[in-house]
Protein backbone atom coordinates (compact mmCIF):
# COMPACT_ATOMS: atom_id res chain seq x y z
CA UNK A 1 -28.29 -4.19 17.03
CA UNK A 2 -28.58 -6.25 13.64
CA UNK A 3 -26.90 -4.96 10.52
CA UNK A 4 -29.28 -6.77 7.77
CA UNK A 5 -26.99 -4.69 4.66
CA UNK A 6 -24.22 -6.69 5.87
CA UNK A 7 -25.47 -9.84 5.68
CA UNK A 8 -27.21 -8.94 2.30
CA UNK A 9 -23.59 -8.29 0.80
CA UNK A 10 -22.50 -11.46 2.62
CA UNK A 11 -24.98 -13.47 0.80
CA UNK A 12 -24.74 -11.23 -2.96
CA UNK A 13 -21.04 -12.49 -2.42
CA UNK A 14 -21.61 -16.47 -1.47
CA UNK A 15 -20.33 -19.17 -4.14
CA UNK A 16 -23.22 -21.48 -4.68
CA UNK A 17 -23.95 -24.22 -6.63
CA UNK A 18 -26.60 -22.24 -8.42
CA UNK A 19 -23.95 -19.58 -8.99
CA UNK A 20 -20.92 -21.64 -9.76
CA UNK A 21 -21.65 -22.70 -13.72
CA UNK A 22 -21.77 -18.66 -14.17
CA UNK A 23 -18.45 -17.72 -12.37
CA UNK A 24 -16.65 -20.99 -13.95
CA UNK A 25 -17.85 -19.51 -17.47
CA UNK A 26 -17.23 -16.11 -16.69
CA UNK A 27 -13.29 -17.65 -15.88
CA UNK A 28 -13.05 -19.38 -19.19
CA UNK A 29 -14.23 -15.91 -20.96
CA UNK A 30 -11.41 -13.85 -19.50
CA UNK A 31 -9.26 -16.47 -20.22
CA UNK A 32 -9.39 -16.02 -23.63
CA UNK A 33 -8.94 -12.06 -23.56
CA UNK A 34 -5.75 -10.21 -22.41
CA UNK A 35 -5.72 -9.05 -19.49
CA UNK A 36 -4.12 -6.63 -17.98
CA UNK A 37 -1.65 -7.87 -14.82
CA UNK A 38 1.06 -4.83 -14.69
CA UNK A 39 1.48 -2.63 -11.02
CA UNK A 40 0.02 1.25 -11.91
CA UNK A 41 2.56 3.75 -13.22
CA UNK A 42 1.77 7.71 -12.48
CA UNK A 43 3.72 8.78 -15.88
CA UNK A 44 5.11 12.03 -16.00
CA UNK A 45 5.23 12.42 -12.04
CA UNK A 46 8.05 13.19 -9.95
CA UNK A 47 9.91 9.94 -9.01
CA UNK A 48 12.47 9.38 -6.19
CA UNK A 49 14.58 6.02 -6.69
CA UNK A 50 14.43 3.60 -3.96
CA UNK A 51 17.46 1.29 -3.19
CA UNK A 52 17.07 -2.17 -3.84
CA UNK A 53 18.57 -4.74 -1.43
CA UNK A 54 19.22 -8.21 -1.53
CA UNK A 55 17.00 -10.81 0.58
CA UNK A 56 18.55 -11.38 4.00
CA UNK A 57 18.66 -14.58 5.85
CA UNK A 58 18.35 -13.44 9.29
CA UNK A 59 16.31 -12.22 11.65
CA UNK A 60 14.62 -15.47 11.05
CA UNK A 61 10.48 -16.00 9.95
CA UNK A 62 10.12 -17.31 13.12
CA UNK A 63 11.48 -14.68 15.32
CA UNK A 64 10.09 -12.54 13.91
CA UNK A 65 6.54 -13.73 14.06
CA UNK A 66 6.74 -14.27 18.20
CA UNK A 67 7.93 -10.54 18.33
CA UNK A 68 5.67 -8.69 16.36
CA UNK A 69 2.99 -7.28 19.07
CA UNK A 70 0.27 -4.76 18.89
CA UNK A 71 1.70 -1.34 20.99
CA UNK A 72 0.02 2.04 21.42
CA UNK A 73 3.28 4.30 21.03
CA UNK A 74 5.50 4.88 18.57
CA UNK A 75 8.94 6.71 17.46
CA UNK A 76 8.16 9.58 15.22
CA UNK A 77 11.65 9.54 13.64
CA UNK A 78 11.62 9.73 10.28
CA UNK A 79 12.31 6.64 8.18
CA UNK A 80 15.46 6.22 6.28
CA UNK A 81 15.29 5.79 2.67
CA UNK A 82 17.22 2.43 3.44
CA UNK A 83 14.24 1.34 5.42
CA UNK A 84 11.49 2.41 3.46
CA UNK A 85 13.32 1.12 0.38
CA UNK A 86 14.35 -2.96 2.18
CA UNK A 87 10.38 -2.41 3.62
CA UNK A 88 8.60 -2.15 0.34
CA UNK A 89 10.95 -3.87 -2.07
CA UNK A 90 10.25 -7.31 0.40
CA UNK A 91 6.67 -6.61 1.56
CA UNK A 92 5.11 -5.87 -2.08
CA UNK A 93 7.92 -5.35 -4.89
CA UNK A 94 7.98 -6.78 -8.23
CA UNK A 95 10.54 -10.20 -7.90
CA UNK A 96 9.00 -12.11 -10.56
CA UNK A 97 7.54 -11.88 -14.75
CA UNK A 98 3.74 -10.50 -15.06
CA UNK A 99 3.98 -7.74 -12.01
CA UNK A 100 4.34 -10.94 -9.46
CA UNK A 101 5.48 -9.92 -5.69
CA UNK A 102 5.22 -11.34 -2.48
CA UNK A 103 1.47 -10.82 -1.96
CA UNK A 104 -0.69 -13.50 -3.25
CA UNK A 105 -3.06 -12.08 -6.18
CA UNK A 106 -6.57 -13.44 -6.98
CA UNK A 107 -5.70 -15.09 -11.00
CA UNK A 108 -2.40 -13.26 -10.98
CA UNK A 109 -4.41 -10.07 -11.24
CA UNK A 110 -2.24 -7.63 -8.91
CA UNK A 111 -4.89 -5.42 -8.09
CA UNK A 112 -3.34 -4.07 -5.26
CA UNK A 113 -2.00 -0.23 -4.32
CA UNK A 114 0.12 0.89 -2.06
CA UNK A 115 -0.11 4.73 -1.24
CA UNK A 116 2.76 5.81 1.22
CA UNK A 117 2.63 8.84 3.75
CA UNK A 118 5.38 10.45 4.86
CA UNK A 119 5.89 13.37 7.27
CA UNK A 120 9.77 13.94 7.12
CA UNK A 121 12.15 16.95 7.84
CA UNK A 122 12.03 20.39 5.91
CA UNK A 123 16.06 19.96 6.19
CA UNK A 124 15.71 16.40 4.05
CA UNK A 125 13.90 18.34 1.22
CA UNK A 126 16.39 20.73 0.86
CA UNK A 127 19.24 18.74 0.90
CA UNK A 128 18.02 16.51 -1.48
CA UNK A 129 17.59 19.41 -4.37
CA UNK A 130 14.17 19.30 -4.88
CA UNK A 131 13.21 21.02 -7.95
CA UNK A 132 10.30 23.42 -8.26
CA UNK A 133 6.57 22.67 -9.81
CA UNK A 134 3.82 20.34 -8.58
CA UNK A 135 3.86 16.79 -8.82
CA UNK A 136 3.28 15.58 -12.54
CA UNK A 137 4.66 18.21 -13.90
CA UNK A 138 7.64 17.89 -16.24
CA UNK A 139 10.84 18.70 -14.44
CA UNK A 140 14.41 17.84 -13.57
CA UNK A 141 14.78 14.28 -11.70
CA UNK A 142 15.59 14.64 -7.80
CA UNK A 143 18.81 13.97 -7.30
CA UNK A 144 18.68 10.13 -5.97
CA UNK A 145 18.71 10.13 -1.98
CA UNK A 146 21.17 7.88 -0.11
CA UNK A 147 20.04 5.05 1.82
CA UNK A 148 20.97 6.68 5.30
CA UNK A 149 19.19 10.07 4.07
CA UNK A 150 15.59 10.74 5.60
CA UNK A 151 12.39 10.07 3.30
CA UNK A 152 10.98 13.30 1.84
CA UNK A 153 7.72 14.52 2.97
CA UNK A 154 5.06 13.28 1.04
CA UNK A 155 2.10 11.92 -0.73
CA UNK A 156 3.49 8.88 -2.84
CA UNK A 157 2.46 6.11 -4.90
CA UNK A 158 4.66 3.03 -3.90
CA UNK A 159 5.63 2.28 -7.88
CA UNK A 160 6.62 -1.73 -8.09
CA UNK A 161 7.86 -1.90 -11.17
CA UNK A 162 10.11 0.43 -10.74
CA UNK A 163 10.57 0.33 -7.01
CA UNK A 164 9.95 3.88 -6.88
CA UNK A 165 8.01 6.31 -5.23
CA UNK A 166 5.60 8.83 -7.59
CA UNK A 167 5.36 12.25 -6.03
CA UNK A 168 1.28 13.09 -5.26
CA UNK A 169 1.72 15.95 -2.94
CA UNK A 170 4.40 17.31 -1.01
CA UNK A 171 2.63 18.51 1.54
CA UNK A 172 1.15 15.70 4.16
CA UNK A 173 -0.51 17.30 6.74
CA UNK A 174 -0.77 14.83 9.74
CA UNK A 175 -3.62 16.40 11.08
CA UNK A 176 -5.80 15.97 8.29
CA UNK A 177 -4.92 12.52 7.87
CA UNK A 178 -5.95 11.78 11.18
CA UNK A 179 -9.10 13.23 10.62
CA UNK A 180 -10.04 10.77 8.01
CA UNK A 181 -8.51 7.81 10.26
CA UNK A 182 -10.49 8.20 13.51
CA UNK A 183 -8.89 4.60 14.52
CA UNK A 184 -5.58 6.69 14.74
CA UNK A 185 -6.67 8.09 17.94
CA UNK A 186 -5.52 4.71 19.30
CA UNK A 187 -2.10 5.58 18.88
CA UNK A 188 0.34 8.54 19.44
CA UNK A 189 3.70 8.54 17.21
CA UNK A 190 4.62 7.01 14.21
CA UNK A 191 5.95 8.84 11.21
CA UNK A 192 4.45 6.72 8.05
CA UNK A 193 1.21 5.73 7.13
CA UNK A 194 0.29 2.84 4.57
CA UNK A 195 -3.30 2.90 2.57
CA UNK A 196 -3.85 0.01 0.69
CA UNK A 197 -5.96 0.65 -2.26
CA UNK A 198 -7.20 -2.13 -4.51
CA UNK A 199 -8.36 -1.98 -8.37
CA UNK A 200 -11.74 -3.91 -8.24
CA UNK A 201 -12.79 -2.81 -11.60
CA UNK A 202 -9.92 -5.01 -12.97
CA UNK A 203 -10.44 -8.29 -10.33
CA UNK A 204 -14.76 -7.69 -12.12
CA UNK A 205 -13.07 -8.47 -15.24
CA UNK A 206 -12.98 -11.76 -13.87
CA UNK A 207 -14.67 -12.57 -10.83
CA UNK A 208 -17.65 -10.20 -11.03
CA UNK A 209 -19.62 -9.85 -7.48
CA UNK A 210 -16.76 -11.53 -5.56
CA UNK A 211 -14.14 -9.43 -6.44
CA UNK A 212 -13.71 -7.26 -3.58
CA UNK A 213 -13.69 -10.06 -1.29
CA UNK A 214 -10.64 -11.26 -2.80
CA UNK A 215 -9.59 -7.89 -2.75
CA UNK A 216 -10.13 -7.47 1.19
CA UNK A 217 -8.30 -11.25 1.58
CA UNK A 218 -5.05 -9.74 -0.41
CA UNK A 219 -5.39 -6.42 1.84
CA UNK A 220 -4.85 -8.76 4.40
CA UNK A 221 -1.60 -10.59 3.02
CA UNK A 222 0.19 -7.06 2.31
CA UNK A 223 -0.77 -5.73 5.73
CA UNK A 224 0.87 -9.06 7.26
CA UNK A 225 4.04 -8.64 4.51
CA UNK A 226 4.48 -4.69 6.07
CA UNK A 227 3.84 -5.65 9.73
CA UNK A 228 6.20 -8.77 9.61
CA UNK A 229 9.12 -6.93 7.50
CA UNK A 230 8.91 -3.56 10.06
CA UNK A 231 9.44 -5.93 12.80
CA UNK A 232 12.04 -7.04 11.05
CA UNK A 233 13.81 -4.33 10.64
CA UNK A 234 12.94 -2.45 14.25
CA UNK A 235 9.89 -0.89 13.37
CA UNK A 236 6.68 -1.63 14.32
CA UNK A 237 3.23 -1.47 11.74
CA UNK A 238 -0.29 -1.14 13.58
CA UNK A 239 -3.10 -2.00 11.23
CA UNK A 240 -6.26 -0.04 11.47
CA UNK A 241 -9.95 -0.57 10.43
CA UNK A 242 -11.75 2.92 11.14
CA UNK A 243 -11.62 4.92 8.38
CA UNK A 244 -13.37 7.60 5.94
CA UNK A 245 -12.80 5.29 2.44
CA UNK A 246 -14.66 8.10 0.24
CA UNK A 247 -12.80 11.08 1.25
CA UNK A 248 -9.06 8.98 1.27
CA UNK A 249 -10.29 8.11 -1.90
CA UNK A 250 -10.50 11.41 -3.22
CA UNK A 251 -7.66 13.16 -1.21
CA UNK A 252 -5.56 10.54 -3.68
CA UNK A 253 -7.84 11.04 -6.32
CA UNK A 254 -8.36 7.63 -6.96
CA UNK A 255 -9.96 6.43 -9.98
CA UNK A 256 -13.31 5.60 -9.65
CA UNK A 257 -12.80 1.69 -10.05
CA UNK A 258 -10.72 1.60 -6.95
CA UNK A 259 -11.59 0.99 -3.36
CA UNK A 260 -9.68 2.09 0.26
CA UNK A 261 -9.05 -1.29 1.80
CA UNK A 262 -6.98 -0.96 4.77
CA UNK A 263 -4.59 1.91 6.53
CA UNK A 264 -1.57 1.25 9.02
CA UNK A 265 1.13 3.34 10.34
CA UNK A 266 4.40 2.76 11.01
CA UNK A 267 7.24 4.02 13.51
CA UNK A 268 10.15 2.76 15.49
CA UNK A 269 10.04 1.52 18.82
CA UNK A 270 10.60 3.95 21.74
């Protein structure tokens, strides 16, 4: 069976010489505007504080690479706020001026989302005081969550700036959200899934037509970063490719610039 639409996109997308004199201008245009290069902020949402860790110096890069495998079971424990916190502070976090992390960025752009799903214990709401009211509405902080306490359940923005995590829903259903990932049939377990959602409206700016595929390369790199720090840390992360980008994209009411690049979930080893 041929697919000729992909191989049209393939080719709309193809640096040329023909093409190049354009995209070099284009480049020297934005250069000359300011441009906008700071991680997304929900503002007046709910945020729960992560803790921040230093870098360790073991397990080692290289163990960890020969260890990190592909398996079709995981732990559905829930993470630990230590966990989650070490995991995304290392794997996409803001260590450096301009919104810089980890991830390599097409023109220092940082385009990328992460959206983080979480289906914890009832008993780690309660203890941790949550107020009442929807997310984004104005209300009293959480009270900050230790790093051995479980990670509420959730709908959350992964907030780099601030290495926080905005409050979208507190309800995660885990049957729904394996509706819209059919690929999650692979699996059973795990107890956290990743979507990776990238701004191409702001990569246009500056790259026009091949913007998403720099978008789908960094997709990539943060999907290695969160598979390679899990199995670092005992967990493992299984990337996966089938899934419904429209309706994720408007369970997180995503703007209508941005684009579902990749999903993964995450759980400990049995």
């Amino acid at each position: 069976m041929e697919f000729p639409e992909i191989g049209s996109l393939l080719r709309l997308t193809e640096l040329t010489p023909a093409n190049l004199p354009e995209l070099t201008e284009r480049i020297q245009e934005f250069a000359q505007q300011p441009s906008e290069t700071e991680p997304r902020q929900y503002e007046g949402y709910r945020m729960w504080p992560l803790p921040r860790f230093r870098p360790r110096w073991w397990p080692s890069l290289d163990r960890v690479l020969h260890s990190r495998r592909w398996r079709p079971d995981l732990a559905e424990r829930p993470l630990r706020m230590g966990e989650l916190g070490r995991l995304l502070q290392l794997a996409h976090g803001v260590c450096a001026t301009g919104g810089r992390g980890p991830t390599p960025s097409a023109g220092g752009l940082n385009a990328l989302e992460l959206y983080v799903v979480h289906w914890g214990e009832p008993v780690a709401q309660e203890t941790a005081g949550r107020p009442a009211g929807g997310p984004g509405q104005p209300g009293p902080p959480p009270r900050p969550l230790g790093q051995r306490d479980p990670v509420p359940t959730g709908v959350f923005h992964y907030d780099r700036a601030n290495h926080s995590l905005a409050e979208l829903a507190r309800v995660a259903g885990r049957a729904r959200w394996q509706d819209l990932i059919p690929s999650w049939g692979l699996l059973t377990g795990g107890r956290v899934l990743w979507i990776v959602v990238g701004d191409v409206a702001r990569v246009q700016a500056k790259y026009g037509v091949r913007a998403e595929r720099f978008l789908l390369l960094e997709a990539g790199h943060l999907m290695q970063n969160l598979c390679l720090v899990s199995t670092s840390l005992g967990l493992v992360t299984i990337p996966l490719g089938g899934f419904l980008e429209g309706e994720i994209a408007q369970e997180l009411r995503l703007l209508g610039g941005d684009r579902v690049l990749f999903c993964g979930v995450c759980g400990g080893v049995p």
